[in-house]
C-alpha atoms as a PDB file:
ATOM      1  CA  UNK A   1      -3.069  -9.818  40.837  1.00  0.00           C
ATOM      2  CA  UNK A   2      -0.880 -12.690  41.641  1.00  0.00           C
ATOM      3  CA  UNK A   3       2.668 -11.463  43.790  1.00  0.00           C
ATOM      4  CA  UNK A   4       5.520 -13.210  42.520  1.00  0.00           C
ATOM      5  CA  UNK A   5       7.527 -14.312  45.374  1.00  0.00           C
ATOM      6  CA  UNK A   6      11.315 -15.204  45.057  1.00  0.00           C
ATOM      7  CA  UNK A   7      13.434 -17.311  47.756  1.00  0.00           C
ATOM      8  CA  UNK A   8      16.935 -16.279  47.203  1.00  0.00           C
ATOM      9  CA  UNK A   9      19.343 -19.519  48.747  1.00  0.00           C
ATOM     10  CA  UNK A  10      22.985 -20.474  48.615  1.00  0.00           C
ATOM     11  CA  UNK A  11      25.620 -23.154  49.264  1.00  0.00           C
ATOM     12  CA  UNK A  12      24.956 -23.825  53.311  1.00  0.00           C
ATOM     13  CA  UNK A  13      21.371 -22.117  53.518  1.00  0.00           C
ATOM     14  CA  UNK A  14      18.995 -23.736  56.390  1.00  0.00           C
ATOM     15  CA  UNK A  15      16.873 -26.826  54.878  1.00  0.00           C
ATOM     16  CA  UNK A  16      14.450 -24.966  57.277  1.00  0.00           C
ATOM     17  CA  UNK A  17      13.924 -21.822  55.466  1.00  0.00           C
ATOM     18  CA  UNK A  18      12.057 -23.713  52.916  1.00  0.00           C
ATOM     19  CA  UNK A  19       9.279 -24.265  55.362  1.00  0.00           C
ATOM     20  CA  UNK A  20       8.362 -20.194  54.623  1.00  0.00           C
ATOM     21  CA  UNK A  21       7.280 -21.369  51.082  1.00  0.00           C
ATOM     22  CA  UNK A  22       4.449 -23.795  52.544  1.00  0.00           C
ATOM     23  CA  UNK A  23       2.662 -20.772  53.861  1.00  0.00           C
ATOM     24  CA  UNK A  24       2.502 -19.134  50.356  1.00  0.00           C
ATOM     25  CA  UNK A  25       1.235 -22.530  48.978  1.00  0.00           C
ATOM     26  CA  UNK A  26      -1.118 -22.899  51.734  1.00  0.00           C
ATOM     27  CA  UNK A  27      -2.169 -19.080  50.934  1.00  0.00           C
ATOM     28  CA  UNK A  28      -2.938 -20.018  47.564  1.00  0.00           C
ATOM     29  CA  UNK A  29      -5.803 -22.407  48.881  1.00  0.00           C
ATOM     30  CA  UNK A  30      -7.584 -19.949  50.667  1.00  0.00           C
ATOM     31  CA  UNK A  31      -6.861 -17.095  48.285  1.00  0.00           C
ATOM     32  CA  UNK A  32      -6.451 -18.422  45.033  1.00  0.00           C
ATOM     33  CA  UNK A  33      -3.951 -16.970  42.787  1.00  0.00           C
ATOM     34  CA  UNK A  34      -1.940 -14.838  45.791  1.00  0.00           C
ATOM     35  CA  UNK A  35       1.215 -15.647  45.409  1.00  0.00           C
ATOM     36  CA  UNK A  36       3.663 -17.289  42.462  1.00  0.00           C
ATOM     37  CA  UNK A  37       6.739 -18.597  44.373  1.00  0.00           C
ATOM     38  CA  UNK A  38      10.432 -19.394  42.702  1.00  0.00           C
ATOM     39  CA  UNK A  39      13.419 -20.998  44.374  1.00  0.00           C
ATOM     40  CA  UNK A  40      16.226 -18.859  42.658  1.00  0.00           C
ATOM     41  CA  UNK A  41      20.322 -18.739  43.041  1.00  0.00           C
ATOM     42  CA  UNK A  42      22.807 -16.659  41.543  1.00  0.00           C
ATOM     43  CA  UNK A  43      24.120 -18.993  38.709  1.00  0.00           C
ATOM     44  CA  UNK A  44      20.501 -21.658  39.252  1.00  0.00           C
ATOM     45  CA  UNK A  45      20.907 -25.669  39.406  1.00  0.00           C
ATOM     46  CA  UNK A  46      21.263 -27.634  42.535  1.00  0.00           C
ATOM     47  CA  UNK A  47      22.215 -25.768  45.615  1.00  0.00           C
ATOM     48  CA  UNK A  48      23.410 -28.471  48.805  1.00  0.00           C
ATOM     49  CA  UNK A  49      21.552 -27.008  52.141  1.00  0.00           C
ATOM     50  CA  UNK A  50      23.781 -27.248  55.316  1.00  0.00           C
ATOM     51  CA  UNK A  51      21.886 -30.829  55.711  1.00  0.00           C
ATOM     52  CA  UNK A  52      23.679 -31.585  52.467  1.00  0.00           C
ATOM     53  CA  UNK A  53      20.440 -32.512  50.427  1.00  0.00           C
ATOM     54  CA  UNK A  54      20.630 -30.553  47.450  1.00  0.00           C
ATOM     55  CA  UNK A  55      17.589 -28.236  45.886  1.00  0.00           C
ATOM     56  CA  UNK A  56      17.119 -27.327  43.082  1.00  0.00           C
ATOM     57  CA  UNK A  57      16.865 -23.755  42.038  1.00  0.00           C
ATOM     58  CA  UNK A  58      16.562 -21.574  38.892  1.00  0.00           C
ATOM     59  CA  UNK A  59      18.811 -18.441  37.856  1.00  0.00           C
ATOM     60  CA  UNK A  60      18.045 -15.455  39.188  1.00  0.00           C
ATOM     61  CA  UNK A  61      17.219 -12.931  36.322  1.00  0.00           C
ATOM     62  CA  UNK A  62      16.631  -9.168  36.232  1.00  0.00           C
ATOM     63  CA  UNK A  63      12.427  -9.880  36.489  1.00  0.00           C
ATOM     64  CA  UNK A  64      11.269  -7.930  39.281  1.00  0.00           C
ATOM     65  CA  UNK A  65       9.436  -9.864  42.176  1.00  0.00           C
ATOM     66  CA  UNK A  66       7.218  -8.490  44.438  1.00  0.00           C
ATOM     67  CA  UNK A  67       8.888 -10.027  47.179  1.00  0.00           C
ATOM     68  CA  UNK A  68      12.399 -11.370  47.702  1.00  0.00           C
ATOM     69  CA  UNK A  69      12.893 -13.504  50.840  1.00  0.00           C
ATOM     70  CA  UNK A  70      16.620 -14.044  51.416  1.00  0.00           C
ATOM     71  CA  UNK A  71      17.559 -17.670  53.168  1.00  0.00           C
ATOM     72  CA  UNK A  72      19.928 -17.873  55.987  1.00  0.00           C
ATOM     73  CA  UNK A  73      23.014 -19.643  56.829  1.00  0.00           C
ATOM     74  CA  UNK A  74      23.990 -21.428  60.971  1.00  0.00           C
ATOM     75  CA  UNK A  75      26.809 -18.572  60.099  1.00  0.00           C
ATOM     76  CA  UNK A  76      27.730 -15.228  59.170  1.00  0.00           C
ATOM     77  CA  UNK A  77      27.078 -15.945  55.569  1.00  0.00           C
ATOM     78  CA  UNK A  78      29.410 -15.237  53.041  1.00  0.00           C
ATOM     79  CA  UNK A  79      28.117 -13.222  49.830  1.00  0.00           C
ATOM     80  CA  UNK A  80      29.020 -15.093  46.734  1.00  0.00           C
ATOM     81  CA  UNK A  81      29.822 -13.380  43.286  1.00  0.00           C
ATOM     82  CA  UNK A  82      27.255 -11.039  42.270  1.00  0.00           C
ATOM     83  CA  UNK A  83      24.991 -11.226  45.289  1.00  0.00           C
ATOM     84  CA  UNK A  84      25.245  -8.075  46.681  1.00  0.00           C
ATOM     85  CA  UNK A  85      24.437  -6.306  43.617  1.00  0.00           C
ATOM     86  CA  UNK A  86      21.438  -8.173  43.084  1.00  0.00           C
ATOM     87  CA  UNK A  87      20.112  -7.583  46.589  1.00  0.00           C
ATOM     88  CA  UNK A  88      21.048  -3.773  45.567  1.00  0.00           C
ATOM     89  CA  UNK A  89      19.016  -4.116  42.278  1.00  0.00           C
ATOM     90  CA  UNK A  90      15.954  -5.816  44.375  1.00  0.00           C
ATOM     91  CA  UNK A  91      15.915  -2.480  46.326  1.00  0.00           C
ATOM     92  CA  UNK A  92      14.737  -0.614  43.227  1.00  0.00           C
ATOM     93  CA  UNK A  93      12.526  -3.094  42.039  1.00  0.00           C
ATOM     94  CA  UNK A  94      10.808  -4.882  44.854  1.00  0.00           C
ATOM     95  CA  UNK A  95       8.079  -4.261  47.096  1.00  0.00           C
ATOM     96  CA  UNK A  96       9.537  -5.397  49.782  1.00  0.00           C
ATOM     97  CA  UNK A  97      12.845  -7.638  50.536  1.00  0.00           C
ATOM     98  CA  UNK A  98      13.067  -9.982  54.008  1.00  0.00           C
ATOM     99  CA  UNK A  99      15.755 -11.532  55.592  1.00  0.00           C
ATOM    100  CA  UNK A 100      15.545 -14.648  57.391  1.00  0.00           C
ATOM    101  CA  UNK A 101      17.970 -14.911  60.303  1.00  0.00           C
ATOM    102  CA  UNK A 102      21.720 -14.121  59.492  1.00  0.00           C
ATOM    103  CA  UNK A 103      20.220 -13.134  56.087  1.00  0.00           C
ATOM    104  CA  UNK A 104      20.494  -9.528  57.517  1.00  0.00           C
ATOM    105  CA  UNK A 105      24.327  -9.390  57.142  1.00  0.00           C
ATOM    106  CA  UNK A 106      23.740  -9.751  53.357  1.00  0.00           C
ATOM    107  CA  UNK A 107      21.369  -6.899  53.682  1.00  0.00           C
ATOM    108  CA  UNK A 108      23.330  -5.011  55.688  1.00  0.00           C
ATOM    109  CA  UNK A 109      26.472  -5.539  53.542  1.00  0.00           C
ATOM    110  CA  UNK A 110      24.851  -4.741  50.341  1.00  0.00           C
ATOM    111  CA  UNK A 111      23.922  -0.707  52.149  1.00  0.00           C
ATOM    112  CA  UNK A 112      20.252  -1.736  52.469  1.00  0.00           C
ATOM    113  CA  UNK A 113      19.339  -1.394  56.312  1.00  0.00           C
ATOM    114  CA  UNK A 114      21.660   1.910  56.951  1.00  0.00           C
ATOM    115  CA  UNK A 115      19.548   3.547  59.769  1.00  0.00           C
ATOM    116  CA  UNK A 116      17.017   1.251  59.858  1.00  0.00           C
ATOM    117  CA  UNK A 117      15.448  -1.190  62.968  1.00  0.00           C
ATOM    118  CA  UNK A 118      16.692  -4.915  62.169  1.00  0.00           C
ATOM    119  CA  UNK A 119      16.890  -7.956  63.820  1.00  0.00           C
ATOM    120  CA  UNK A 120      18.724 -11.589  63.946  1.00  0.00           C
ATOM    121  CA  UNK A 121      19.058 -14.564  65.834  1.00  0.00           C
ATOM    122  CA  UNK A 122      19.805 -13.522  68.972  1.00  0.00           C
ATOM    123  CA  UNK A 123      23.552 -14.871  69.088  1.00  0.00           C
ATOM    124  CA  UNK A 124      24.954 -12.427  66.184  1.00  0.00           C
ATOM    125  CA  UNK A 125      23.427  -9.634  67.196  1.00  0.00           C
ATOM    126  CA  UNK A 126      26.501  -8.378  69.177  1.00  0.00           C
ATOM    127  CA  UNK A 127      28.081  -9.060  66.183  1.00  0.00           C
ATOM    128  CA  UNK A 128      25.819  -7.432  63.632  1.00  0.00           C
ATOM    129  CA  UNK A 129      25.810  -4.637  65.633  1.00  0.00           C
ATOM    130  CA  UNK A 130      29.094  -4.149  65.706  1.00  0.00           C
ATOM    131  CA  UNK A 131      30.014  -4.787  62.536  1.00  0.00           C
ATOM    132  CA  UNK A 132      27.125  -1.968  60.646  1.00  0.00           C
ATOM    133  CA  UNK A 133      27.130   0.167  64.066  1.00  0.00           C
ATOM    134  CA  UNK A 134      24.577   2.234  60.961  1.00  0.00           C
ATOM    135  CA  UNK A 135      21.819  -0.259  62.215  1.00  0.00           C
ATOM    136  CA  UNK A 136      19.616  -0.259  64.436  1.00  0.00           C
ATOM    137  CA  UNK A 137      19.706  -3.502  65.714  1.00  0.00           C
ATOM    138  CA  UNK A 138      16.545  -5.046  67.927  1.00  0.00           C
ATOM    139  CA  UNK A 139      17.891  -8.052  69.250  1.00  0.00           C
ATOM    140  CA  UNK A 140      15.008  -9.022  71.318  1.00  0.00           C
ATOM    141  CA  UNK A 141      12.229  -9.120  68.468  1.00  0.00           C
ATOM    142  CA  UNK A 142      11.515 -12.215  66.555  1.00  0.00           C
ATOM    143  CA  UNK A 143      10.917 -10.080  63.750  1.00  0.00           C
ATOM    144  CA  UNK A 144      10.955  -6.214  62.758  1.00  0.00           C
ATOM    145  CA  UNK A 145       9.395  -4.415  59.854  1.00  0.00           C
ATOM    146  CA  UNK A 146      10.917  -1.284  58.797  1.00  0.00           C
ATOM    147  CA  UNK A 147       9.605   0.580  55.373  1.00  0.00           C
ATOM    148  CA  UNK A 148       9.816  -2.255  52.901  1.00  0.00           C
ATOM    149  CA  UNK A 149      12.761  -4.232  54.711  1.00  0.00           C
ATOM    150  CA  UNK A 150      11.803  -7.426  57.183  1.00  0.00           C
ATOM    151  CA  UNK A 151      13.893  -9.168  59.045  1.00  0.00           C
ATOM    152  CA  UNK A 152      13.533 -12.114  61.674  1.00  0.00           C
ATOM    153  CA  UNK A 153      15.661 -13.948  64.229  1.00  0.00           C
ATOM    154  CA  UNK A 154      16.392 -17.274  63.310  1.00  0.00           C
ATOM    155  CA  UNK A 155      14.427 -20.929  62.537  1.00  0.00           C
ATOM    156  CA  UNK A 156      10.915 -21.128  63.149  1.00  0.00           C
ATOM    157  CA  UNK A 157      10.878 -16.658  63.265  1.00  0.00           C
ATOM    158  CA  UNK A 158      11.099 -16.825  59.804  1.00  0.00           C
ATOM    159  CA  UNK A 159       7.971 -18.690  60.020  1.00  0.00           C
ATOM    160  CA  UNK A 160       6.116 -15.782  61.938  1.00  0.00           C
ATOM    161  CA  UNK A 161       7.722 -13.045  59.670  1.00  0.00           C
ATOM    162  CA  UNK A 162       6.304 -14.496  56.571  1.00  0.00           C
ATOM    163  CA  UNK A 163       2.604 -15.082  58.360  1.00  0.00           C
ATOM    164  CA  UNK A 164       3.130 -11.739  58.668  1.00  0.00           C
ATOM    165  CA  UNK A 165       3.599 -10.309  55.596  1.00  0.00           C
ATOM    166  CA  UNK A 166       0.799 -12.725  54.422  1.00  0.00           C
ATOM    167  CA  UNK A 167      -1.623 -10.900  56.876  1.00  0.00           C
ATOM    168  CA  UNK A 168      -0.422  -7.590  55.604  1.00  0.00           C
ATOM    169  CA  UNK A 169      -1.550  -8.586  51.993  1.00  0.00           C
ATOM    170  CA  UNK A 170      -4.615 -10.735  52.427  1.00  0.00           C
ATOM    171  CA  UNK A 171      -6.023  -9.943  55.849  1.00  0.00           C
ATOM    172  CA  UNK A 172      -6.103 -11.515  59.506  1.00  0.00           C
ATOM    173  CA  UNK A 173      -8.697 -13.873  58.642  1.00  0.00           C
ATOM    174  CA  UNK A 174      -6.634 -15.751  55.890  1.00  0.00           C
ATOM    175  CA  UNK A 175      -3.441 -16.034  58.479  1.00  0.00           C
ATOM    176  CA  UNK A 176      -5.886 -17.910  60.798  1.00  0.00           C
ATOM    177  CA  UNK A 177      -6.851 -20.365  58.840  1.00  0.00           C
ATOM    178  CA  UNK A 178      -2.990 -20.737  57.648  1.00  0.00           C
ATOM    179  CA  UNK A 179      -2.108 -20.885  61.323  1.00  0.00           C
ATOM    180  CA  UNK A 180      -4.844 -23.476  61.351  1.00  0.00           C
ATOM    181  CA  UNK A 181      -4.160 -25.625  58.641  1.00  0.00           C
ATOM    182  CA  UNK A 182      -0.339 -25.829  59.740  1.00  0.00           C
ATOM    183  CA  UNK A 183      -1.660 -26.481  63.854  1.00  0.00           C
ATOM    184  CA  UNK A 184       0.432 -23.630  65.009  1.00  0.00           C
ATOM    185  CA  UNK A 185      -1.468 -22.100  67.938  1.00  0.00           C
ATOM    186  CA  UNK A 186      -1.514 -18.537  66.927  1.00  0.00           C
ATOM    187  CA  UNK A 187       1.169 -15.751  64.740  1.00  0.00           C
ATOM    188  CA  UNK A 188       3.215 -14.303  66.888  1.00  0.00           C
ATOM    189  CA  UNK A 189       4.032 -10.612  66.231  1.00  0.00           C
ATOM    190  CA  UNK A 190       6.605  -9.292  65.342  1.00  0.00           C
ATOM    191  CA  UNK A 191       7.287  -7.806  68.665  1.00  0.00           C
ATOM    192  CA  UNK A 192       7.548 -11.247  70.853  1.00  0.00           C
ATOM    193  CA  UNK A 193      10.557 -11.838  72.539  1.00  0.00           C
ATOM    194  CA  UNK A 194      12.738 -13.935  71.428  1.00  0.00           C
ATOM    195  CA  UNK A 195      13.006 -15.142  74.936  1.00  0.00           C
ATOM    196  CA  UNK A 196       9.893 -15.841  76.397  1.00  0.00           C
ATOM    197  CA  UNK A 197       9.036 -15.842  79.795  1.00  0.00           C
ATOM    198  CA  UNK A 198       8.694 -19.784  80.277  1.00  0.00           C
ATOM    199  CA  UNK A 199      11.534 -20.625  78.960  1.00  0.00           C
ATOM    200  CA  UNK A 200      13.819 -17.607  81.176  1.00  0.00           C
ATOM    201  CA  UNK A 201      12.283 -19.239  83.985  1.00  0.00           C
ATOM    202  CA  UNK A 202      12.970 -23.181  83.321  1.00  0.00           C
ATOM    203  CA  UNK A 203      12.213 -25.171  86.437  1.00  0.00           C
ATOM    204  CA  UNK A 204      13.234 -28.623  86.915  1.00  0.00           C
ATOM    205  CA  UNK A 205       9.753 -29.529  88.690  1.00  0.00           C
ATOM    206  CA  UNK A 206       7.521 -30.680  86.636  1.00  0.00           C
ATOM    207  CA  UNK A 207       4.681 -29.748  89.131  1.00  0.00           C
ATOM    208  CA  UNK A 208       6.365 -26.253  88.942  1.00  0.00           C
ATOM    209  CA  UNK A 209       5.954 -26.875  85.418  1.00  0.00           C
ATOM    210  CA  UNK A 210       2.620 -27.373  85.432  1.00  0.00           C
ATOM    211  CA  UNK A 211       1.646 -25.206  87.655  1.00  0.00           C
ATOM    212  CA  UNK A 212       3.430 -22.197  85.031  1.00  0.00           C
ATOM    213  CA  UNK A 213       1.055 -23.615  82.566  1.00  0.00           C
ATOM    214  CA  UNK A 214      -1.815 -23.161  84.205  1.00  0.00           C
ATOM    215  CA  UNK A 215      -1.244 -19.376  85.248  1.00  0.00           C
ATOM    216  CA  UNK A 216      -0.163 -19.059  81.061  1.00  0.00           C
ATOM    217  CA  UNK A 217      -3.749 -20.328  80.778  1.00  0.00           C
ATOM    218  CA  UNK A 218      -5.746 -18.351  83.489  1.00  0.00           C
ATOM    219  CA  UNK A 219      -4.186 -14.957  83.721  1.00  0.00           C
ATOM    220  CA  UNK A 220      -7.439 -13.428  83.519  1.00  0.00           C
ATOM    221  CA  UNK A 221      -8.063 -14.733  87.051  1.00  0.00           C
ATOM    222  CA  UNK A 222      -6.795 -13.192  90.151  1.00  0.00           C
ATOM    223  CA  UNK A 223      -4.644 -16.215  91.133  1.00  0.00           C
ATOM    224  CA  UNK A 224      -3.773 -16.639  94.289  1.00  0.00           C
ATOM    225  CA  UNK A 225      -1.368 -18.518  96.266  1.00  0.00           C
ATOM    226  CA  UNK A 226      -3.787 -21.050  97.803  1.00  0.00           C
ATOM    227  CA  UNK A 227      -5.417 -21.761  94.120  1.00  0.00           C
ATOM    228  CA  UNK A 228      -1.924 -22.180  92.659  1.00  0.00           C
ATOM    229  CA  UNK A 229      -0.974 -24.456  95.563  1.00  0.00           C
ATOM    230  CA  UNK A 230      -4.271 -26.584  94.599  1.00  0.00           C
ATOM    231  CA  UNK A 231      -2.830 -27.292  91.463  1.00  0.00           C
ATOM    232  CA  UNK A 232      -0.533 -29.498  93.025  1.00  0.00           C
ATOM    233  CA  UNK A 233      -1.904 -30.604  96.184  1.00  0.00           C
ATOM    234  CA  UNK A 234       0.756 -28.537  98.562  1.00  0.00           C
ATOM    235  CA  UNK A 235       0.118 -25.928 101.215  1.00  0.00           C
ATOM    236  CA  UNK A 236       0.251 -22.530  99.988  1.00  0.00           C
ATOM    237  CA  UNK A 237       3.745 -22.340 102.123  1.00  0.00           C
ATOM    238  CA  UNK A 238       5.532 -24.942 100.648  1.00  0.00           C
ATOM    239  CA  UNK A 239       4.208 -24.102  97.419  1.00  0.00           C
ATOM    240  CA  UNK A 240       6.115 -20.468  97.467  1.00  0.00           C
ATOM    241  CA  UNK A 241       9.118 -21.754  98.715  1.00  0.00           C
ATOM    242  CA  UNK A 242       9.427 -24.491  96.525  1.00  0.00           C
ATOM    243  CA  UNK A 243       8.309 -21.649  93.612  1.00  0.00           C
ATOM    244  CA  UNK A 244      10.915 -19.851  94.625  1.00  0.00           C
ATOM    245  CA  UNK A 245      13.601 -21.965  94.549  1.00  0.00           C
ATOM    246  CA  UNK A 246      12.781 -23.268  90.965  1.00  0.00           C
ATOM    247  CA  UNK A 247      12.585 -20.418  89.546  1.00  0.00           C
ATOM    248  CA  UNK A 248      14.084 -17.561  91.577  1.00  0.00           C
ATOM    249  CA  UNK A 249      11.275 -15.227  91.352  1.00  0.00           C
ATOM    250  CA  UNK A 250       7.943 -15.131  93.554  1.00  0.00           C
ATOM    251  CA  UNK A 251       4.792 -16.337  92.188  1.00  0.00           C
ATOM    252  CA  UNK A 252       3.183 -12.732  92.046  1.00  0.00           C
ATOM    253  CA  UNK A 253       6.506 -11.898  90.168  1.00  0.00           C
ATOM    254  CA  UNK A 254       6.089 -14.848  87.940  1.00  0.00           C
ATOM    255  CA  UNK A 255       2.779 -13.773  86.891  1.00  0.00           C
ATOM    256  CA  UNK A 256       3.695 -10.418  86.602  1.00  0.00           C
ATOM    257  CA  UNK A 257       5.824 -11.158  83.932  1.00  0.00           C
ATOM    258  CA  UNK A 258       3.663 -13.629  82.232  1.00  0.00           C
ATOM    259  CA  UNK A 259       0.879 -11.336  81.932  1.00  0.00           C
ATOM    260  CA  UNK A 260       2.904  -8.501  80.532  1.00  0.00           C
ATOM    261  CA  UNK A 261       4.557 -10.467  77.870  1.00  0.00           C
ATOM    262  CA  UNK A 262       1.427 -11.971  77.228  1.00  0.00           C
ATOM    263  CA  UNK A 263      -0.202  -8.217  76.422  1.00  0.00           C
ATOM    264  CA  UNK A 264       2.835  -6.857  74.202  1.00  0.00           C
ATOM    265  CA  UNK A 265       1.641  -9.919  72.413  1.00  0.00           C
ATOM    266  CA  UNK A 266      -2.122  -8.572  72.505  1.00  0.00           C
ATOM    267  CA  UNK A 267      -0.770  -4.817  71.289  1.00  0.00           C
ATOM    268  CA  UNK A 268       1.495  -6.530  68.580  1.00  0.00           C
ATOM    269  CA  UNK A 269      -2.328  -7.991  66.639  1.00  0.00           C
ATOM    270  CA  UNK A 270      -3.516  -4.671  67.419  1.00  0.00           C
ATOM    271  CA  UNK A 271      -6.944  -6.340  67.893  1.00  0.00           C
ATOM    272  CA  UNK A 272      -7.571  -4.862  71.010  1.00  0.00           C
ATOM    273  CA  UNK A 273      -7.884  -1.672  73.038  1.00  0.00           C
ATOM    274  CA  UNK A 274      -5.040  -0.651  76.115  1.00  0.00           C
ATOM    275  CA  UNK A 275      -8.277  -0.868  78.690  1.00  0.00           C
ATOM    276  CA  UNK A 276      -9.560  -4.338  77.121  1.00  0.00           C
ATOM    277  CA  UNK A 277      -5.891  -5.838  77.131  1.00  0.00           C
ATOM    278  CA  UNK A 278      -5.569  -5.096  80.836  1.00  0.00           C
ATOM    279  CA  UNK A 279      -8.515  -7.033  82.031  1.00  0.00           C
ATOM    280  CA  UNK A 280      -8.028  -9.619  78.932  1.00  0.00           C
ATOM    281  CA  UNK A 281      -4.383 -10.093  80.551  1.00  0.00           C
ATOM    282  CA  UNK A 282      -5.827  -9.981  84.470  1.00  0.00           C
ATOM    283  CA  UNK A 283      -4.132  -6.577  85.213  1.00  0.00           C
ATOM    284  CA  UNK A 284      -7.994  -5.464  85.213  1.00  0.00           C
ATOM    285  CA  UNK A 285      -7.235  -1.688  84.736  1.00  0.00           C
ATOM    286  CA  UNK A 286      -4.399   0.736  82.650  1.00  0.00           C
ATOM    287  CA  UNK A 287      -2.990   2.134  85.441  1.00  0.00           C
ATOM    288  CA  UNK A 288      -2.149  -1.389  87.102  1.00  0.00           C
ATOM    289  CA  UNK A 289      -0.543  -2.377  83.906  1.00  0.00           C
ATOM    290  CA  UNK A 290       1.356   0.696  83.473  1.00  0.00           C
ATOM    291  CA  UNK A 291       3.091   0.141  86.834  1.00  0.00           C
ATOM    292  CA  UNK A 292       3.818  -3.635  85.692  1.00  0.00           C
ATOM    293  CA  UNK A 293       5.383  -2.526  82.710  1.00  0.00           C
ATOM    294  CA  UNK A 294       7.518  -0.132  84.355  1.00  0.00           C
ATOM    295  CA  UNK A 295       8.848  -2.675  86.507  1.00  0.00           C
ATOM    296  CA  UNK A 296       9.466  -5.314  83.726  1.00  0.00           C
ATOM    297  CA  UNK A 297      10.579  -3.608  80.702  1.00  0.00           C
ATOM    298  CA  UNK A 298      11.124  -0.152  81.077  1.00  0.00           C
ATOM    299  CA  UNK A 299       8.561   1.299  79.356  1.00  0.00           C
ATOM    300  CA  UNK A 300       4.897   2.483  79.664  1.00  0.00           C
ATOM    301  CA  UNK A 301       2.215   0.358  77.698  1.00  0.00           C
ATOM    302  CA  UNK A 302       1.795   4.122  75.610  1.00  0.00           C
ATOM    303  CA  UNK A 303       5.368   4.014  74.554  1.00  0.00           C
ATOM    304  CA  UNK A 304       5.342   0.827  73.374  1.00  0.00           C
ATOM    305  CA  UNK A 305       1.643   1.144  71.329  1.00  0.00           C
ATOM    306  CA  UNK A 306       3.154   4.233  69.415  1.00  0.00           C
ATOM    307  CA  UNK A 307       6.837   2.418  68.207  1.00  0.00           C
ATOM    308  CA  UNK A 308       4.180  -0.499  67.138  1.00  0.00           C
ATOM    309  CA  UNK A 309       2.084   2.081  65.397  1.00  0.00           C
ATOM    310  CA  UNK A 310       5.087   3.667  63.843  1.00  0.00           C
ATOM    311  CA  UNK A 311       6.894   0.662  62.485  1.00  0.00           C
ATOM    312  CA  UNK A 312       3.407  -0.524  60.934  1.00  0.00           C
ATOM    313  CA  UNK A 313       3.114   2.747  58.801  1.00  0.00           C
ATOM    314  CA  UNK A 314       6.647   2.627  58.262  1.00  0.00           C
END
């Protein structure tokens, strides 16, 4: 059965949010007949993006879509005449709605997301928060599921959320090829920071650089001083000071935290087993990885596999 799939824009959406539509289309070639896709507005016509190139768009009727995806705006968007009630009327007849970015104050204003887990871009989440204090706002997730709601943190997150709701209709094996087909190295869950490791840590070295690179790409190794020092020809001293000072955390630290965001990653696909992740991700056993998640986030690997499991049958 073919899923018709509405994008819902107005004056000042992100040019960017289109990009969500190639993955349907690209869907369609390796599962033909998925998905039927409409770019809709409230009164239909041209509608000028925040780039100020104009798309054009049909009227938005009362034909039920499977899916509504809901554009975004650089802003707290503003809900224009009858837009609310529509997003209201999509409750009762879609499958499942998704906001892209700021999209989740439109949700959120039209009563949708009372009580539920949401998320943003990262810089209005303070203020979503505050203004629906209802919500349960995730500001660290590039994108949350919760029942038939999605939402996603802003630009290329929209991106990930609508891989994933692709994989949750046609299968991991599809959303590979998509990932593929589009040279984007892998979906990341739902659960990935929207601040990853690399980028908190930001040296100016490019031999630092590198050297970060190469632990992203060998954490299954033990990784020692002296072999990171190799990488760039220094003594293992000079090496941790100079580590240190570009980044202000210890190597060991620095890996630490690497190899645990790199696992939430690993529980997010679900692919794997807790025991298998920890020597996948070079903590090598469960009860080493435990501690390291203590220490960086908080939580025990446990906690976080069961509010994973739970949003997923949510």
């Amino acid at each position: 059965m073919v899923a018709r799939v509405a994008l819902l824009v107005y004056p000042g959406f992100h040019i960017l949010d289109l990009s969500v539509l190639t993955i349907l289309g690209i869907a369609n070639h390796f599962a033909p007949g998925s998905y039927a896709v409409d770019i809709v507005s409230m009164r239909g016509g041209n509608i000028e993006t925040r780039s100020g190139v104009p798309i054009g768009t049909q009227a938005i009727d009362d034909t039920p879509y499977d899916t509504l995806l809901v554009a975004s705006t650089p802003a707290v968007p503003t809900p224009c005449p009858g837009l609310l009630d529509r997003l209201r009327q999509a409750e009762r007849d879609s499958r499942r709605i998704a906001g892209i970015c700021t999209a989740a104050f439109l949700l959120a204003e039209a009563g949708l997301l009372d009580g539920r887990a949401v998320t943003t871009h990262w810089s209005f989440a303070d203020t979503l928060a505050t203004r629906f204090p209802q919500l349960r706002v995730q500001p660290d997730q590039i994108y949350v599921r919760d029942g038939k709601f999605w939402s996603s943190a802003g630009m290329t997150a929209g991106i990930d959320m609508v891989l994933g709701l692709v994989e949750s209709d046609l299968g991991h094996e599809v959303t590979r090829a998509i990932c593929k087909t589009m040279v984007l190295s892998h979906r990341r869950p739902g659960g990935t920071s929207q601040f990853s490791v690399l980028a908190e840590i930001d040296p100016k070295q490019e031999r630092i650089q590198r050297v970060l690179s190469f632990i992203r790409e060998n954490l299954r190794e033990p990784l020692t001083i002296q072999q990171l020092a190799d990488q760039v020809n220094w003594s293992a001293r000079h090496f941790s000071r100079t580590f240190q000072a570009e980044t202000g955390l210890s190597p060991a630290k620095a890996i630490e935290k690497l190899r645990v965001q790199a696992a939430q990653s690993l529980m997010e696909s679900g692919h794997s087993t807790p025991s298998r992740i920890a020597v996948q991700t070079g903590f090598g056993d469960d009860e080493r990885m435990r501690r390291a998640f203590a220490r960086v986030l908080g939580e025990s690997p446990q906690k976080i596999l069961r509010d994973i499991r739970t949003r997923k049958q949510a």
